[in-house]
C-alpha atoms as a PDB file:
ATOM      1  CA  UNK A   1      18.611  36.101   3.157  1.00  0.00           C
ATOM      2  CA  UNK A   2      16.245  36.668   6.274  1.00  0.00           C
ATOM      3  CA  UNK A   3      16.120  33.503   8.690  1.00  0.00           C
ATOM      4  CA  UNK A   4      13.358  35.077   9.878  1.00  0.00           C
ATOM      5  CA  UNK A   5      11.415  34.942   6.682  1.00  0.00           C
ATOM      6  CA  UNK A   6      12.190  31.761   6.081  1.00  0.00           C
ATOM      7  CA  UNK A   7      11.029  30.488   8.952  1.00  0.00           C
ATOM      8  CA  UNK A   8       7.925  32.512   8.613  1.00  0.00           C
ATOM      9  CA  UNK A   9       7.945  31.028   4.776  1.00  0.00           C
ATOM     10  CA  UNK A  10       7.753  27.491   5.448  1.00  0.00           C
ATOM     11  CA  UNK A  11       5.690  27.192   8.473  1.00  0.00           C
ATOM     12  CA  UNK A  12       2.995  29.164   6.079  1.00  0.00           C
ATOM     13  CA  UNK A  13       3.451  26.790   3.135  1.00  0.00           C
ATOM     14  CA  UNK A  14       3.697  23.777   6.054  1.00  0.00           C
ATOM     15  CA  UNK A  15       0.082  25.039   7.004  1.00  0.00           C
ATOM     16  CA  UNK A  16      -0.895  25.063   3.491  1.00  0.00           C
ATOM     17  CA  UNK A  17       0.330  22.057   2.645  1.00  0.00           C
ATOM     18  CA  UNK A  18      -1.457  20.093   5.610  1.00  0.00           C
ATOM     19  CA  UNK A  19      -4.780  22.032   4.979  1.00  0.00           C
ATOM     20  CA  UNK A  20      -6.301  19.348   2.597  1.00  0.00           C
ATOM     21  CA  UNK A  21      -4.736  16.312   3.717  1.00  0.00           C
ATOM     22  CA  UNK A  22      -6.959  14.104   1.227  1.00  0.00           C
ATOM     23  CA  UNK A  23      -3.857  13.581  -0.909  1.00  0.00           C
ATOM     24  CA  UNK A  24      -1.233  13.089   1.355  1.00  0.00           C
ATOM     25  CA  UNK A  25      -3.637  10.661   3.089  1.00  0.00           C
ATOM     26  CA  UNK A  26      -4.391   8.546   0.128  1.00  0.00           C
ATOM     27  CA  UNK A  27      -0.309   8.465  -1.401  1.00  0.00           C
ATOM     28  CA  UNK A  28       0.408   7.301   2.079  1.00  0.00           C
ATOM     29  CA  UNK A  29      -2.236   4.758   2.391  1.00  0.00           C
ATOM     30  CA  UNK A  30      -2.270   2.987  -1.235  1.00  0.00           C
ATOM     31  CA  UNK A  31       1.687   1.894  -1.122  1.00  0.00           C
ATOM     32  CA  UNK A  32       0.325   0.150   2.324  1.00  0.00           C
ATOM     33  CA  UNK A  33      -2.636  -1.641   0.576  1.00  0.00           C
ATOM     34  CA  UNK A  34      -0.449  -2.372  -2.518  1.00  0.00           C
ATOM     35  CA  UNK A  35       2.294  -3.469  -0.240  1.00  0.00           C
ATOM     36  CA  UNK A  36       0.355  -6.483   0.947  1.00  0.00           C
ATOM     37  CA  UNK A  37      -1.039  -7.539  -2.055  1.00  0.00           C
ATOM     38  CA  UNK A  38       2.690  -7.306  -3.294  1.00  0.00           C
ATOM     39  CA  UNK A  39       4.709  -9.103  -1.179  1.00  0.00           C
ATOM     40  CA  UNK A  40       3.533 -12.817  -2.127  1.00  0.00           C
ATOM     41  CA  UNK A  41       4.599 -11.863  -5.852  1.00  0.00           C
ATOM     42  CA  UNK A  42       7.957 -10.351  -4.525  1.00  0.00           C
ATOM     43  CA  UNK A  43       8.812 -13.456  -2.385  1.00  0.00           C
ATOM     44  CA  UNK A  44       8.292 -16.051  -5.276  1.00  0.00           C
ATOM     45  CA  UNK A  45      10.519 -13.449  -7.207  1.00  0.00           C
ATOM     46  CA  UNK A  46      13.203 -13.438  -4.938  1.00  0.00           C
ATOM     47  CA  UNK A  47      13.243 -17.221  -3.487  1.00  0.00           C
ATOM     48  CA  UNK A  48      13.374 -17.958  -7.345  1.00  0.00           C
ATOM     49  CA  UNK A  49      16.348 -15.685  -7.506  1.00  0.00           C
ATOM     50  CA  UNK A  50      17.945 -17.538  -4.885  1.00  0.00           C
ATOM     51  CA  UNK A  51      16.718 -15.662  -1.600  1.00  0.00           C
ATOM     52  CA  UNK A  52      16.046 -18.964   0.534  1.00  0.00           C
ATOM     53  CA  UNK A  53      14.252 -16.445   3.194  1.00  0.00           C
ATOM     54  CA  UNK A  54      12.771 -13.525   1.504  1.00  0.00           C
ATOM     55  CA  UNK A  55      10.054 -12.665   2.678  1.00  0.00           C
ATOM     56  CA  UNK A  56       9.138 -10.151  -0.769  1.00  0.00           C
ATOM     57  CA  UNK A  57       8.940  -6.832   1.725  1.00  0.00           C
ATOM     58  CA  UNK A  58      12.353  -6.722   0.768  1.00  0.00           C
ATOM     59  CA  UNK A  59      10.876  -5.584  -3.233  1.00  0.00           C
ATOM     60  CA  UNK A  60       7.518  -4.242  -2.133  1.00  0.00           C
ATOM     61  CA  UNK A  61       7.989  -2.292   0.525  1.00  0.00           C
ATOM     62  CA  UNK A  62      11.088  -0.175  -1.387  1.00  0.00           C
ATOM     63  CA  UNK A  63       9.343  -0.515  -4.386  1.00  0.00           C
ATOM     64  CA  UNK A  64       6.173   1.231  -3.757  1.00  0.00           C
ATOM     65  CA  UNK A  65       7.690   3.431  -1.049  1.00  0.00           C
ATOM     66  CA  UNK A  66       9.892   5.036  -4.179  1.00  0.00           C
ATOM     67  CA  UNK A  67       6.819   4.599  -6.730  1.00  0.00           C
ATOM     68  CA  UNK A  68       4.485   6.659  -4.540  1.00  0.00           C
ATOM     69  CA  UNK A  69       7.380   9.036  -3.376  1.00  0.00           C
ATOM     70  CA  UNK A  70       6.793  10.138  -6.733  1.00  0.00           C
ATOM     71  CA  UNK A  71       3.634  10.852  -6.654  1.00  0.00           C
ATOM     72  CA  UNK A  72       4.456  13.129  -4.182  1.00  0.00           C
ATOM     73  CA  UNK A  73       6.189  15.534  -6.478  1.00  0.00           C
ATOM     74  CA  UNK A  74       3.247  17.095  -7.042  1.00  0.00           C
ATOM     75  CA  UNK A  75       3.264  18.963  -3.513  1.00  0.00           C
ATOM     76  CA  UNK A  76       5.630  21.245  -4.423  1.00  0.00           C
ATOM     77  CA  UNK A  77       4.206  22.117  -7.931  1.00  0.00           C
ATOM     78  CA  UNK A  78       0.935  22.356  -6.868  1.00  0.00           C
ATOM     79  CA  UNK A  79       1.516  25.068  -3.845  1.00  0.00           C
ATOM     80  CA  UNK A  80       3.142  27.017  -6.518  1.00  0.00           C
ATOM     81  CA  UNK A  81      -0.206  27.002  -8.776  1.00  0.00           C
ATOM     82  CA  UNK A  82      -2.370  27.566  -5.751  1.00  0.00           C
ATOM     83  CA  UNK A  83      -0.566  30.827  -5.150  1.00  0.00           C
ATOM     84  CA  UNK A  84      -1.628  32.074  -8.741  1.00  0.00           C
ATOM     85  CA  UNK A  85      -4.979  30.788  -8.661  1.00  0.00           C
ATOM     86  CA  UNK A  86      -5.459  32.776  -5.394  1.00  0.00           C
ATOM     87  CA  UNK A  87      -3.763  35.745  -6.671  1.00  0.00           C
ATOM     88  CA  UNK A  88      -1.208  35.794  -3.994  1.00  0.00           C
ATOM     89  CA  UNK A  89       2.031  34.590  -6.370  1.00  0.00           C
ATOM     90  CA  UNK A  90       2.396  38.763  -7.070  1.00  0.00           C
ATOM     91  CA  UNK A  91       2.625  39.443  -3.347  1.00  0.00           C
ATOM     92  CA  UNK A  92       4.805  37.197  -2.559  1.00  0.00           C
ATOM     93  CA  UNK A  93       7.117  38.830  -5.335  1.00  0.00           C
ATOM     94  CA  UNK A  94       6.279  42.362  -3.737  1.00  0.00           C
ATOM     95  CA  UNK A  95       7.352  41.449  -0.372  1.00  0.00           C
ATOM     96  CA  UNK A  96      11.029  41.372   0.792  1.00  0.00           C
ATOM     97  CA  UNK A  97      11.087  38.026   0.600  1.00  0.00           C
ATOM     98  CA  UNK A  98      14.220  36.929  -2.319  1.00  0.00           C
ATOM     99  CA  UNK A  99      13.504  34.560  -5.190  1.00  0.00           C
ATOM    100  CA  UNK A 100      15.961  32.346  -3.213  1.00  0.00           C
ATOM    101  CA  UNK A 101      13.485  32.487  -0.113  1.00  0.00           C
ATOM    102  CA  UNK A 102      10.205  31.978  -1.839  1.00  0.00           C
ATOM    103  CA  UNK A 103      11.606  29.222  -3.581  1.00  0.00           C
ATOM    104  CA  UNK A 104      13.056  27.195  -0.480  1.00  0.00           C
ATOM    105  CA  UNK A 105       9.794  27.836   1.562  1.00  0.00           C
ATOM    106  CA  UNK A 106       7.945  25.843  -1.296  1.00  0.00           C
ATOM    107  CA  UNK A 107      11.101  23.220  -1.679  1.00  0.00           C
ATOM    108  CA  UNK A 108      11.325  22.358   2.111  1.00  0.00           C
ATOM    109  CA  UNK A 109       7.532  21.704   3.767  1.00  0.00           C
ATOM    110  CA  UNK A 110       7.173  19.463   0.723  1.00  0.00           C
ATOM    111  CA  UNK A 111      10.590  17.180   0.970  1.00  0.00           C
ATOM    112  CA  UNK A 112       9.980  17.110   4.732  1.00  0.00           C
ATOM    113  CA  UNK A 113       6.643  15.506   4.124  1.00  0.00           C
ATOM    114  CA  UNK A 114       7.745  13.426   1.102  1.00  0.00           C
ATOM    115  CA  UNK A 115      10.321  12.141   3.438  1.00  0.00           C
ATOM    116  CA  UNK A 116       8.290  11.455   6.880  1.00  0.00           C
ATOM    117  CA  UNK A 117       6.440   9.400   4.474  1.00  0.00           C
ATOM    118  CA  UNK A 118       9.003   7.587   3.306  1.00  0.00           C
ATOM    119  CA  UNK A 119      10.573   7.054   6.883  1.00  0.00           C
ATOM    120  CA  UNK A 120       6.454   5.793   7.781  1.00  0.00           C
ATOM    121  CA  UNK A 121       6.429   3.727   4.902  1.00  0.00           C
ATOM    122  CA  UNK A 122       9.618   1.317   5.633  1.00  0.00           C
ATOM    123  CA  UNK A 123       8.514   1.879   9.456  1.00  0.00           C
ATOM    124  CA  UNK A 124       5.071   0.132   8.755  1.00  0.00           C
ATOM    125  CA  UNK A 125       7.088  -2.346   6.235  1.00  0.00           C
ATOM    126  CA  UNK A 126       9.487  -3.483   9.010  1.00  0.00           C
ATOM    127  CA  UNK A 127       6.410  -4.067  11.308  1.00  0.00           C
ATOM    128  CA  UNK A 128       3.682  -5.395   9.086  1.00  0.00           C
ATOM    129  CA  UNK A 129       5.390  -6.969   6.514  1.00  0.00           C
ATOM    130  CA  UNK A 130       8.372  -8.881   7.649  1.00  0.00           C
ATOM    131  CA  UNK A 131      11.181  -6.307   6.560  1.00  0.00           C
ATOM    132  CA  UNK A 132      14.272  -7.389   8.009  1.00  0.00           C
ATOM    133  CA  UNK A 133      16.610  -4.535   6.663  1.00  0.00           C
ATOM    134  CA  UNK A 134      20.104  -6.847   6.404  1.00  0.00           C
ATOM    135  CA  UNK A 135      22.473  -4.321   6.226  1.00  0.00           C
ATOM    136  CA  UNK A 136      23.296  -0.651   7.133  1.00  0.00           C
ATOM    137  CA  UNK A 137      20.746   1.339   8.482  1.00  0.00           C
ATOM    138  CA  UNK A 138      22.696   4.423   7.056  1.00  0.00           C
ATOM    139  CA  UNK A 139      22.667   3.001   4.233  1.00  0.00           C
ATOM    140  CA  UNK A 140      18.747   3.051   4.109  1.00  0.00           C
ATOM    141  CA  UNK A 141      18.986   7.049   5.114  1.00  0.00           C
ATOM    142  CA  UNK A 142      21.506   7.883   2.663  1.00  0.00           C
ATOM    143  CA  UNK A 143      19.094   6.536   0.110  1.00  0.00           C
ATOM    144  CA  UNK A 144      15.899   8.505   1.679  1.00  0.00           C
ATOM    145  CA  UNK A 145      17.822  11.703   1.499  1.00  0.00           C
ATOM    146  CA  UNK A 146      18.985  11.554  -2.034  1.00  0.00           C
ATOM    147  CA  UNK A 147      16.251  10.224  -3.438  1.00  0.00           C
ATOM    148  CA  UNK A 148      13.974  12.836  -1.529  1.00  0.00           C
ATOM    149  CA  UNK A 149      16.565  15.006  -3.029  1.00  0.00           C
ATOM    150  CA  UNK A 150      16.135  13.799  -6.382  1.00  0.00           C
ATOM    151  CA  UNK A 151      12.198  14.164  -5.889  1.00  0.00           C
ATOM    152  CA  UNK A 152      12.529  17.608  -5.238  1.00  0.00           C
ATOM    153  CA  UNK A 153      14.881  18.705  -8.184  1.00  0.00           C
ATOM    154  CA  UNK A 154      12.413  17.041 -10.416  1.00  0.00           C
ATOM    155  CA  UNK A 155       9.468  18.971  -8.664  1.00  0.00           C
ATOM    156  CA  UNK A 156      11.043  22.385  -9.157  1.00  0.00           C
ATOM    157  CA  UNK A 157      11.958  21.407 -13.263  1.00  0.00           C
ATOM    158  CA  UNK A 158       8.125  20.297 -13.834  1.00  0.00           C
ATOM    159  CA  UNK A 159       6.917  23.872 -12.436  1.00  0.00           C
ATOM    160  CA  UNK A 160       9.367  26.034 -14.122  1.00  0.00           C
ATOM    161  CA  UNK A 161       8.476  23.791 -17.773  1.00  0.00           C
ATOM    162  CA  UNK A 162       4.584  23.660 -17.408  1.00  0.00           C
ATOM    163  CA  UNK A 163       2.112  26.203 -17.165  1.00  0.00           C
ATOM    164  CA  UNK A 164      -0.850  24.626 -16.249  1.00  0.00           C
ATOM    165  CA  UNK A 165      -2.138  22.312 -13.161  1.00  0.00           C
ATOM    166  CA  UNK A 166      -3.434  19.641 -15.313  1.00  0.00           C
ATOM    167  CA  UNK A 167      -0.196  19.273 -17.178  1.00  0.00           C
ATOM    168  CA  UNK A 168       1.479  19.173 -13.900  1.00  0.00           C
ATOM    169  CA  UNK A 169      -0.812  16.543 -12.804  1.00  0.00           C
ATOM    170  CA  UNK A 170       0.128  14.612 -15.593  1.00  0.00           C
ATOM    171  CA  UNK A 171       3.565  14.358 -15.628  1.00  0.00           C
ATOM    172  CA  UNK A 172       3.402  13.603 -12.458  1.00  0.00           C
ATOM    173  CA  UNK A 173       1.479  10.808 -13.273  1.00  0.00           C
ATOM    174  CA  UNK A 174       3.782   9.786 -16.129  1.00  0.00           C
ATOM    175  CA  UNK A 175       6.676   9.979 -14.259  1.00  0.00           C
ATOM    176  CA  UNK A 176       6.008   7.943 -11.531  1.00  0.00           C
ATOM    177  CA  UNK A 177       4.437   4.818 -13.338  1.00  0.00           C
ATOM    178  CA  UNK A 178       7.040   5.194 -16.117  1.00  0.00           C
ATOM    179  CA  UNK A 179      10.117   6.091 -14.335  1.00  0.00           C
ATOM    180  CA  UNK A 180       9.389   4.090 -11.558  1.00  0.00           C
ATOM    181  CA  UNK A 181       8.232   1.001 -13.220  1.00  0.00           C
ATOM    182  CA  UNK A 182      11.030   0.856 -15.254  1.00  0.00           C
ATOM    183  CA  UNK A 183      12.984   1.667 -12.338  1.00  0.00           C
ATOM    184  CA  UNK A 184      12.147  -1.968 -10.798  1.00  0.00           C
ATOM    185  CA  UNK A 185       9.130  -0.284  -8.653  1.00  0.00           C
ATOM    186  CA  UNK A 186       6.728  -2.877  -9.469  1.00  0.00           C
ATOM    187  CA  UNK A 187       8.494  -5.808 -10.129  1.00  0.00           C
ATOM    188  CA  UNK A 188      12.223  -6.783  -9.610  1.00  0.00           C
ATOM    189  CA  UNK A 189      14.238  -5.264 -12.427  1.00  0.00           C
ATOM    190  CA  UNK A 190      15.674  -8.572 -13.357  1.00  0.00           C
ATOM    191  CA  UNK A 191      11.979 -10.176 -13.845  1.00  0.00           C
ATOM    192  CA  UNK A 192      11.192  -7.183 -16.284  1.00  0.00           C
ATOM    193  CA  UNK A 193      11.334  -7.840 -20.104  1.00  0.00           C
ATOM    194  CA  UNK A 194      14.732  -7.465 -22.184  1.00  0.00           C
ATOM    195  CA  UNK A 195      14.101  -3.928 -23.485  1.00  0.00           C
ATOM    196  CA  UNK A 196      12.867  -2.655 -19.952  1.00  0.00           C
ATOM    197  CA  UNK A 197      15.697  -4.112 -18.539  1.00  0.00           C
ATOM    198  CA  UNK A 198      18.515  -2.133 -20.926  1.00  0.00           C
ATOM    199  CA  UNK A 199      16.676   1.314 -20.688  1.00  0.00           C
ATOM    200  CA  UNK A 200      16.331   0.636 -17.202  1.00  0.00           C
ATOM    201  CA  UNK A 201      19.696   2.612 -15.881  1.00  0.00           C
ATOM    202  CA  UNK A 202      18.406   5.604 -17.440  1.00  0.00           C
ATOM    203  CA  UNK A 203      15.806   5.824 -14.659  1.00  0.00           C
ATOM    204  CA  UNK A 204      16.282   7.649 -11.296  1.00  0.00           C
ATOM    205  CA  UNK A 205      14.337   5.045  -9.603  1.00  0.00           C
ATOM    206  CA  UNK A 206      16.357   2.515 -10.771  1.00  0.00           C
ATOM    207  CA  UNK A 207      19.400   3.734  -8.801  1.00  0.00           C
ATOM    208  CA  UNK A 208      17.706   4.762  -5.953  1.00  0.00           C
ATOM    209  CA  UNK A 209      16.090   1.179  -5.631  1.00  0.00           C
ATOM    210  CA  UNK A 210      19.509  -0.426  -6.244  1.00  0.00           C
ATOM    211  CA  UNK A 211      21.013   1.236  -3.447  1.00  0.00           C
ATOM    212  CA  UNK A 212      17.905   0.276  -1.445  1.00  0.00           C
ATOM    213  CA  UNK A 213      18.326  -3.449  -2.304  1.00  0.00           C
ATOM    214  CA  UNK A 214      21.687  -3.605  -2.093  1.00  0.00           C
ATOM    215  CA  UNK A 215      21.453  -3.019   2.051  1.00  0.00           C
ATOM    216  CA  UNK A 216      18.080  -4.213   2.490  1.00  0.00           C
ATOM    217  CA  UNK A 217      18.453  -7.413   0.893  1.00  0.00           C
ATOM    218  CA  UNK A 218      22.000  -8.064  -0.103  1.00  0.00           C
ATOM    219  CA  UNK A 219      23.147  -7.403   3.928  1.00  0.00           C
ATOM    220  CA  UNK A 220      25.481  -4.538   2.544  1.00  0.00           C
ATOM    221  CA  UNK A 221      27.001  -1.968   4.256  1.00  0.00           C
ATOM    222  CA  UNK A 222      26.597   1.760   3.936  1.00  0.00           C
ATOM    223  CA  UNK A 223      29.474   1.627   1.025  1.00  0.00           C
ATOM    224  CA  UNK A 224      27.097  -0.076  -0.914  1.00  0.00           C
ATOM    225  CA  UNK A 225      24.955   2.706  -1.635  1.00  0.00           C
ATOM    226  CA  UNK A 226      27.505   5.605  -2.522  1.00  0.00           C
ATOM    227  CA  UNK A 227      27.680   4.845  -6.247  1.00  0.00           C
ATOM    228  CA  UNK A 228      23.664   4.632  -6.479  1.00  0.00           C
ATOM    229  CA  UNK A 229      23.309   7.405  -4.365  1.00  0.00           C
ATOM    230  CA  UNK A 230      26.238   9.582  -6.895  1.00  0.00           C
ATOM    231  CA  UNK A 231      23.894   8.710  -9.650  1.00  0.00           C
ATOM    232  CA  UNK A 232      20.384   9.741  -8.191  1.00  0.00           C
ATOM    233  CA  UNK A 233      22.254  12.952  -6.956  1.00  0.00           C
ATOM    234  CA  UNK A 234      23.592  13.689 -10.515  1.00  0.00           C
ATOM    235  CA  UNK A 235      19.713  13.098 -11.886  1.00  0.00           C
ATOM    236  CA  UNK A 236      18.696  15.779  -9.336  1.00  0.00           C
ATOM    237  CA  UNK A 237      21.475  17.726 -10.240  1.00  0.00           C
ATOM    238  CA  UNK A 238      20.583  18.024 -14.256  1.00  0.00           C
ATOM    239  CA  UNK A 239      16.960  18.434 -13.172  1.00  0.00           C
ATOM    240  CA  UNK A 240      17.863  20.791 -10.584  1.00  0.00           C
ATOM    241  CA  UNK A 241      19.697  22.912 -13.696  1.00  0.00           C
ATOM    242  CA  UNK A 242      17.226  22.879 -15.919  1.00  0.00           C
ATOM    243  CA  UNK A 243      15.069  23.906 -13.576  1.00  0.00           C
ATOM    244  CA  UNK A 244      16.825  26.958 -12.831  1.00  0.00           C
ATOM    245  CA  UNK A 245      17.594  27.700 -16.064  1.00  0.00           C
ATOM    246  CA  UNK A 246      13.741  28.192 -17.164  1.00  0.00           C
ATOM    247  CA  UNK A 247      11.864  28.852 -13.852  1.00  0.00           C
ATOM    248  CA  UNK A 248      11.259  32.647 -13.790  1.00  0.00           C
ATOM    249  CA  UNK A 249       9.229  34.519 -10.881  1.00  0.00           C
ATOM    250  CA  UNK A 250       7.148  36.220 -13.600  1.00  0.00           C
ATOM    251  CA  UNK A 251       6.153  32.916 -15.560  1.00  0.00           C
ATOM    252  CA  UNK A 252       1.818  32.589 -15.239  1.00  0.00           C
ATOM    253  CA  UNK A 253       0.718  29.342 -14.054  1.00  0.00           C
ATOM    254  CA  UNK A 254      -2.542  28.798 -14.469  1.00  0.00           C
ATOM    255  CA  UNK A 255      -5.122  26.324 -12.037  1.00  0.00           C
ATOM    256  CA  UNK A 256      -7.279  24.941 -14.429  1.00  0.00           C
ATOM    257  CA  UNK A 257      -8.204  21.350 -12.198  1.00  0.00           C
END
């Protein structure tokens, strides 16, 4: 492995990335506009929960900071389709540049930007909307880095599984209000109905907002967040498998948007 190449790797898929901004400018805007009209729902929620002081930007700002994160799988998926569409997946196969290399200079421009706007969206939550993070700040990274982690691993499984843009689009999609919303996204998970709230475990999200919660709101320290952030790190792991098991170099994707 060249560090050379890799460096020349992701600042070209950095550049690529950033060249229509439309959709990182929209997935960073809407969890902001949904944030405020949010919070008053989140603050009954909690007060009624027995939070004297919540403010609800202690649910909302979390909430749709992990909801739109997911949206933002679709960076990393998409670069790789572009590449076919333009006919340039083949040279990148013909250069000297490793499966390994191609691979991590799609991975790493797209977590870096999935997690500067995650780091944005608490920033603008803390100043906005009344966050008052009560417990450990690390704890709050921990959870950005895992769950950016987790983001990534399920980026990588949903190219190597789908062939087409559209049905990348749409799991996407699926994933993020599914997962997501079961995951406690949109509402508290306790204020979700009986069946949502069993199945709820089984949801990335749900662990990654549980370790959120349980430093933002609960005043926890960073200990707090090491079983939720074991759990969203054995999510990306499976995902992470899978998606080495079926992503091959020579698979056609096809851009059909």
């Amino acid at each position: 492995m060249s560090l050379s190449r890799n460096r020349t790797l992701i600042v070209h898929n950095w550049r690529l990335l950033i060249a229509d901004p439309a959709p990182i400018v929209i997935t960073t805007l809407m969890p902001i506009v949904m944030m405020a009209f949010l919070q008053g729902s989140g603050r009954a929620i909690l007060r009624g929960s027995g939070f004297a002081d919540a403010s609800g930007s202690e649910v909302s700002v979390p909430g749709m900071a992990v909801l739109f994160a997911f949206f933002g799988v679709a960076y990393i998926g998409t670069s790789i389709f572009q590449e076919h569409q333009w006919g340039t997946w083949d040279r990148l196969r013909a250069s000297q540049a490793g499966t390994l290399e191609i691979v991590l200079g799609k991975m790493l421009p797209g977590a870096a930007l999935m997690l500067v706007q995650l780091v944005l969206l608490f920033v603008v939550g803390v100043t906005l909307f009344d966050l008052h993070i009560r417990g450990s700040l690390v704890g709050v990274a921990i959870m950005m880095v895992v769950s950016i982690a987790m983001l990534v691993a399920l980026s990588m499984l949903f190219t190597a599984v789908l062939k087409t843009a559209n049905q990348l689009m749409a799991m996407v999609n699926m994933a993020a209000m599914v997962l997501a919303g079961i995951g406690g996204a949109l509402a508290p998970v306790d204020a979700l109905p009986d069946w949502a709230r069993t199945i709820a475990p089984l949801s990335p999200a749900y662990w990654m907002l549980d370790g959120f919660r349980a430093v933002i709101l609960e005043g926890r320290g960073v200990e707090a967040t090491f079983v939720p952030a074991l759990v969203t790190l054995g999510f990306a792991a499976a995902a992470a498998a899978v998606a080495t098991w079926k992503f091959r170099m020579t698979d056609v994707k096809v851009w059909d948007q």
